[in-house]
N, C-alpha and C. Protein backbone atom coordinates (compact mmCIF):
# COMPACT_ATOMS: atom_id res chain seq x y z
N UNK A 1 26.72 -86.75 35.86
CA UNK A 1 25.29 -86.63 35.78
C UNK A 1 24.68 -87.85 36.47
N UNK A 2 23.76 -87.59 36.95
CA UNK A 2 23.37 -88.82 38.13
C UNK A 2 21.56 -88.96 37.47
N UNK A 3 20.94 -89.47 38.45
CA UNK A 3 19.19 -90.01 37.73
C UNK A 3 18.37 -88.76 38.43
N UNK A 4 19.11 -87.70 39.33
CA UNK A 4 18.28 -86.66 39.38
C UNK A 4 18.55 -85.45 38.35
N UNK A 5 19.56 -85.10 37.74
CA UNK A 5 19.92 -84.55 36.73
C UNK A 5 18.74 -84.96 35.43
N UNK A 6 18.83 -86.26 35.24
CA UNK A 6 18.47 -87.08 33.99
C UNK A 6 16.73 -87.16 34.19
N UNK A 7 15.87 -86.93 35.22
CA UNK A 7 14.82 -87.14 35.78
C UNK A 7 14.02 -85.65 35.43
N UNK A 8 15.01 -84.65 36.18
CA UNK A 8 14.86 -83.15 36.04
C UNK A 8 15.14 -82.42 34.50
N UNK A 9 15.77 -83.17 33.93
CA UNK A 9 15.15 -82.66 32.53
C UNK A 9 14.58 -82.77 31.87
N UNK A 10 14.27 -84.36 32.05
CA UNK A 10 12.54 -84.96 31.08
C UNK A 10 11.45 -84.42 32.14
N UNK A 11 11.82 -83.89 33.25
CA UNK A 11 9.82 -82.98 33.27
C UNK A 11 10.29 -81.74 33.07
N UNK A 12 11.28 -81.38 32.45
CA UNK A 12 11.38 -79.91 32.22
C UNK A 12 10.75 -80.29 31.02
N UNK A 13 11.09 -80.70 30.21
CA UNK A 13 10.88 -81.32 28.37
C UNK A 13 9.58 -81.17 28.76
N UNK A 14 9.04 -82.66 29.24
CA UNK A 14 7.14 -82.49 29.52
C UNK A 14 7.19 -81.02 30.02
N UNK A 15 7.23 -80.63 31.08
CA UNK A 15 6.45 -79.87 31.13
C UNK A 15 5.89 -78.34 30.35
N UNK A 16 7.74 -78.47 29.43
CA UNK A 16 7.60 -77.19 28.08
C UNK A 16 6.21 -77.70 27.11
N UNK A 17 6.15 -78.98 26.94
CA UNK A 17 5.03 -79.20 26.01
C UNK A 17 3.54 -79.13 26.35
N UNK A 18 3.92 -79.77 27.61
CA UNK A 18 1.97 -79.47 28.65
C UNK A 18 1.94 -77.87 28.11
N UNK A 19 2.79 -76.65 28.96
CA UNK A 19 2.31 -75.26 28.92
C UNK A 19 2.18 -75.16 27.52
N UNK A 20 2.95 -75.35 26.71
CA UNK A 20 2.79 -75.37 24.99
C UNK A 20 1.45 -75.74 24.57
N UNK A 21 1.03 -77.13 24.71
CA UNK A 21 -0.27 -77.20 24.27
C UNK A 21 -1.02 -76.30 25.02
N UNK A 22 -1.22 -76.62 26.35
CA UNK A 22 -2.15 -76.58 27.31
C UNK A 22 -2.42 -74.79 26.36
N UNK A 23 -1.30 -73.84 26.18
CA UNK A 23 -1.60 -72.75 25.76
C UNK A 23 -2.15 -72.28 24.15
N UNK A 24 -1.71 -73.45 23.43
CA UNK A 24 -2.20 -73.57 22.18
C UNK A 24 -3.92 -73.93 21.85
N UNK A 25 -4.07 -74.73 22.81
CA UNK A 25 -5.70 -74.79 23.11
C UNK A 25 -6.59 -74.60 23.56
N UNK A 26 -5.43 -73.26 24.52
CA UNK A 26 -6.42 -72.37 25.48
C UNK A 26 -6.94 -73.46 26.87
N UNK A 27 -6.45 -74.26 27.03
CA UNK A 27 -6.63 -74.98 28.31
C UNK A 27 -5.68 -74.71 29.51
N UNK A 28 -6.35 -73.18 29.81
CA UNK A 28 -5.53 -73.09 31.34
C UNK A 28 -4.66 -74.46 32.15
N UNK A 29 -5.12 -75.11 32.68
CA UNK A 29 -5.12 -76.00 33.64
C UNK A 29 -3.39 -77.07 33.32
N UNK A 30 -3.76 -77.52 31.91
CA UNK A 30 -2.65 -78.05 31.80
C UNK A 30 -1.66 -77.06 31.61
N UNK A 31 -1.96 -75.75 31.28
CA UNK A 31 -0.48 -74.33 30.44
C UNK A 31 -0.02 -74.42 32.25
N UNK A 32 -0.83 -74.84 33.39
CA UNK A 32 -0.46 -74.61 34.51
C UNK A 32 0.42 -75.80 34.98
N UNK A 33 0.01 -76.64 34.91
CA UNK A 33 0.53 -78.05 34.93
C UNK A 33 1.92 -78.24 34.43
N UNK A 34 2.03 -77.67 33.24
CA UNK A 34 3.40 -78.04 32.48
C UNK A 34 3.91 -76.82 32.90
N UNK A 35 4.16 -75.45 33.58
CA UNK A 35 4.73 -74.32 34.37
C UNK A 35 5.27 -75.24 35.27
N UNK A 36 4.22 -76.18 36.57
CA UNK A 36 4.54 -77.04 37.35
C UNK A 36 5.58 -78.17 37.07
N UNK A 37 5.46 -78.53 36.10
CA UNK A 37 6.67 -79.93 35.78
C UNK A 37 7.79 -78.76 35.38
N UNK A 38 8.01 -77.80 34.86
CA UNK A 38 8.79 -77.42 34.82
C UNK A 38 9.95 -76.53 35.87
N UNK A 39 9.35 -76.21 37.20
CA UNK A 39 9.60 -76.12 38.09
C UNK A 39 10.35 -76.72 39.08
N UNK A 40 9.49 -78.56 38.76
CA UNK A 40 10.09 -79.71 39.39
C UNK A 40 10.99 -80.17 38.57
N UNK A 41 11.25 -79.88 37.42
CA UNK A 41 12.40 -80.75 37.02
C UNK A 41 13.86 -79.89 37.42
N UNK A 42 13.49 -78.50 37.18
CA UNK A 42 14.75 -77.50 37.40
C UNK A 42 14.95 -77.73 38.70
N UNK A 43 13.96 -78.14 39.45
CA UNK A 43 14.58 -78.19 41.31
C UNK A 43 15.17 -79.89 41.12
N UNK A 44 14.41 -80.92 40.77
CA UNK A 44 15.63 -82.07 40.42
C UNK A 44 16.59 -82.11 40.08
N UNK A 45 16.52 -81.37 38.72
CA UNK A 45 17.93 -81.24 38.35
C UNK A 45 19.06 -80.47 39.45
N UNK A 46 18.56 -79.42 39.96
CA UNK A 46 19.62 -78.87 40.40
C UNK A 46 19.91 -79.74 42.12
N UNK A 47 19.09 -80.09 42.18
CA UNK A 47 19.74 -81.30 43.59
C UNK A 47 20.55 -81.99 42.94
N UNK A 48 20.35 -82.80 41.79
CA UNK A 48 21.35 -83.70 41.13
C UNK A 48 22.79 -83.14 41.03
N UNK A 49 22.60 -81.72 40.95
CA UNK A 49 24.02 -81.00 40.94
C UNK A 49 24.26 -80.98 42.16
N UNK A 50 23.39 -80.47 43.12
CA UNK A 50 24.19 -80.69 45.16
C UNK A 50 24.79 -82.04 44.74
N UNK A 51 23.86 -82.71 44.63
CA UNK A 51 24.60 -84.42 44.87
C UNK A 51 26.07 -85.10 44.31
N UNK A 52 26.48 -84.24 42.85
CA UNK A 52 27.73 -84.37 43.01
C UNK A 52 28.35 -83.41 42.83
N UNK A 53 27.76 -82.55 43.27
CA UNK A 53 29.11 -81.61 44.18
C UNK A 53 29.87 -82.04 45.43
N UNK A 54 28.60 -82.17 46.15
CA UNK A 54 28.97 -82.86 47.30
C UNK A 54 29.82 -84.41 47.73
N UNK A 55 28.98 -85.09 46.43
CA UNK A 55 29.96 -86.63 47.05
C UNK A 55 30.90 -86.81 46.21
N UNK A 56 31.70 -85.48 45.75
CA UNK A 56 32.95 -85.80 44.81
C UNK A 56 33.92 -84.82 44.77
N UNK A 57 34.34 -84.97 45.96
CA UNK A 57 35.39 -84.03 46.56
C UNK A 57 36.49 -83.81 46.04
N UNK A 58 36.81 -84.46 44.87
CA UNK A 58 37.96 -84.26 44.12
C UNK A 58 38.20 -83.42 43.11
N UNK A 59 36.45 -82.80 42.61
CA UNK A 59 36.21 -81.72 42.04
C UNK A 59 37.19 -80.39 41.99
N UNK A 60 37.33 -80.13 40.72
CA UNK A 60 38.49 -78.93 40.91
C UNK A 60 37.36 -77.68 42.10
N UNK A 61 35.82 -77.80 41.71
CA UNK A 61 35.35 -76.37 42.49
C UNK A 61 35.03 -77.11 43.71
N UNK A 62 35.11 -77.99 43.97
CA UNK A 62 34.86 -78.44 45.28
C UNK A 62 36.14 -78.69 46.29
N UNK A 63 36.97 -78.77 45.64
CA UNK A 63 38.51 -78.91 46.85
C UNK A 63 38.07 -80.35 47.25
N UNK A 64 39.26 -80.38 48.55
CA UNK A 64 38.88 -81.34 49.00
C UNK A 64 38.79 -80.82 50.55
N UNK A 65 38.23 -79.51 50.79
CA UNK A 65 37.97 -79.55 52.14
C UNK A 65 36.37 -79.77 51.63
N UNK A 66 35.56 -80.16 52.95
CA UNK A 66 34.45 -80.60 53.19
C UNK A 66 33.56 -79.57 53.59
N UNK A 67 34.48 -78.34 53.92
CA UNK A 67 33.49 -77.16 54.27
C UNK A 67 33.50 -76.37 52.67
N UNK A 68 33.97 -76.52 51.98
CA UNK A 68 33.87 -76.31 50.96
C UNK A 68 32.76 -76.69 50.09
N UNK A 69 32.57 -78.12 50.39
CA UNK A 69 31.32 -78.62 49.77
C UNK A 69 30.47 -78.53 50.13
N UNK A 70 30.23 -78.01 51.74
CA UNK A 70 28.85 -77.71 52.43
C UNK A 70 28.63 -76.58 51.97
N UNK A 71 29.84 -75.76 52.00
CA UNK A 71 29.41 -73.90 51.69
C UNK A 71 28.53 -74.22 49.76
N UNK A 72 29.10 -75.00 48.98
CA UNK A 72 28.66 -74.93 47.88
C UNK A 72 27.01 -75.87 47.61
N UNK A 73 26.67 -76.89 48.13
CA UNK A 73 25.32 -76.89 48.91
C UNK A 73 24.64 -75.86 49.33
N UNK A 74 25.05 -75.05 50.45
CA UNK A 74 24.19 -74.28 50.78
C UNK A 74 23.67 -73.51 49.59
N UNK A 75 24.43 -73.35 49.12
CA UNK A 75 24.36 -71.73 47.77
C UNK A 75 23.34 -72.44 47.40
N UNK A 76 23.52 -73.54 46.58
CA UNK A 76 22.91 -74.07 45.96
C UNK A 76 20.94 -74.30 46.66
N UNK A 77 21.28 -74.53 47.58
CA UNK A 77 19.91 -74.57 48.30
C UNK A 77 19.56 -73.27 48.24
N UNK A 78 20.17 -72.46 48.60
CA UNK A 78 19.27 -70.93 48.81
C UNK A 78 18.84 -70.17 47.51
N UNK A 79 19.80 -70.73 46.29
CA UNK A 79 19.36 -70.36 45.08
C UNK A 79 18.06 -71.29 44.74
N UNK A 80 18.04 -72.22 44.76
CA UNK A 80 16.43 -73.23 45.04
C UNK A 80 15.48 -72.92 45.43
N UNK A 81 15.41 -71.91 46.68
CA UNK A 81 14.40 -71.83 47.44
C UNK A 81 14.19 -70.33 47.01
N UNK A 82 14.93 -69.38 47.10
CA UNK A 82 15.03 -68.25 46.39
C UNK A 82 14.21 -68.49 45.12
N UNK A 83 14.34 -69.05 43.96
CA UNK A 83 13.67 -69.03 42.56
C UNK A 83 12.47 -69.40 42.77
N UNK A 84 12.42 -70.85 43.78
CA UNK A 84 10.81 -71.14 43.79
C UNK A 84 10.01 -69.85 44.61
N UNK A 85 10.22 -68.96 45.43
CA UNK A 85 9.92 -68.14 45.95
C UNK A 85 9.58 -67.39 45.24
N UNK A 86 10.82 -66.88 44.16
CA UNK A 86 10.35 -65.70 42.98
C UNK A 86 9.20 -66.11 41.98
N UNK A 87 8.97 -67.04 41.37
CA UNK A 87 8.08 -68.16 41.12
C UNK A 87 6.97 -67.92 41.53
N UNK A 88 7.18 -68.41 42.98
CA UNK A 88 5.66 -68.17 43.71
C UNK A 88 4.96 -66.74 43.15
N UNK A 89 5.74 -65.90 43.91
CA UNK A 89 5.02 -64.97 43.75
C UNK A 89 5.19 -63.99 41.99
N UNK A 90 5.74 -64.38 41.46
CA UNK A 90 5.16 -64.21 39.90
C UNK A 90 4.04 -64.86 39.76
N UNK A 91 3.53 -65.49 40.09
CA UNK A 91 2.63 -66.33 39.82
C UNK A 91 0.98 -65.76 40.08
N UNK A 92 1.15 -65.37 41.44
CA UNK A 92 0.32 -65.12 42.49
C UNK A 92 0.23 -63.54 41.62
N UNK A 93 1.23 -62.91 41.46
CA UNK A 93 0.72 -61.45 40.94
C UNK A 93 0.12 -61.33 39.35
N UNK A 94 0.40 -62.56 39.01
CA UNK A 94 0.27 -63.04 37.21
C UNK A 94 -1.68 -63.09 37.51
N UNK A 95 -2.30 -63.80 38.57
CA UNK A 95 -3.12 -64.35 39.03
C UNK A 95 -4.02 -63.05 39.37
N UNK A 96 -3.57 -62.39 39.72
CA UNK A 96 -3.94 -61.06 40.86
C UNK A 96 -4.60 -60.06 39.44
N UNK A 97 -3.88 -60.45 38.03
CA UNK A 97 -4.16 -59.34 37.21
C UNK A 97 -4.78 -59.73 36.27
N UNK A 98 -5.11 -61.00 36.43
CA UNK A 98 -6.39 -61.47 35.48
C UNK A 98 -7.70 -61.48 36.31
């Protein structure tokens, strides 16, 4: 576990409690805010996982070939960009129906 792992779960934490209040008091803005920290911490965290996947090649799932650890990066990126995408547009259609 590295300080992006450890970073990405305290704004997941905040940001469960922003949407928590923010929704308990009916204050849109922050229930949006803490959606947002929670977003950024799951994308921290999960770089923290590229990061040692990648610089620890001795990993039983990483081998020790190096294309191995790029192929498992990539995944990892496209599952990143993929969720924030799905995200997005939950969001945008969440938006669309109020």
């Amino acid at each position: 576990m590295n300080e992006s792992n450890v970073s990405g779960k305290f704004d997941q934490v905040v940001g469960k409690i922003k949407q928590g209040v923010g929704e308990a008091v009916g204050n849109e803005n922050l229930a949006n805010q803490g959606a947002a920290d929670q977003v950024k911490g799951n994308v921290k965290e999960t770089w923290g996982d590229v990061k040692d996947a990648t610089g620890n090649p001795q990993r039983s799932d990483a081998g020790s070939n190096p294309q191995t650890s790029s192929d498992t990066g990539h995944n990892v990126r496209e599952s990143i960009t993929s969720a924030a995408e799905n995200t997005k547009a939950s969001v945008q259609n969440a938006l669309k129906r109020d």
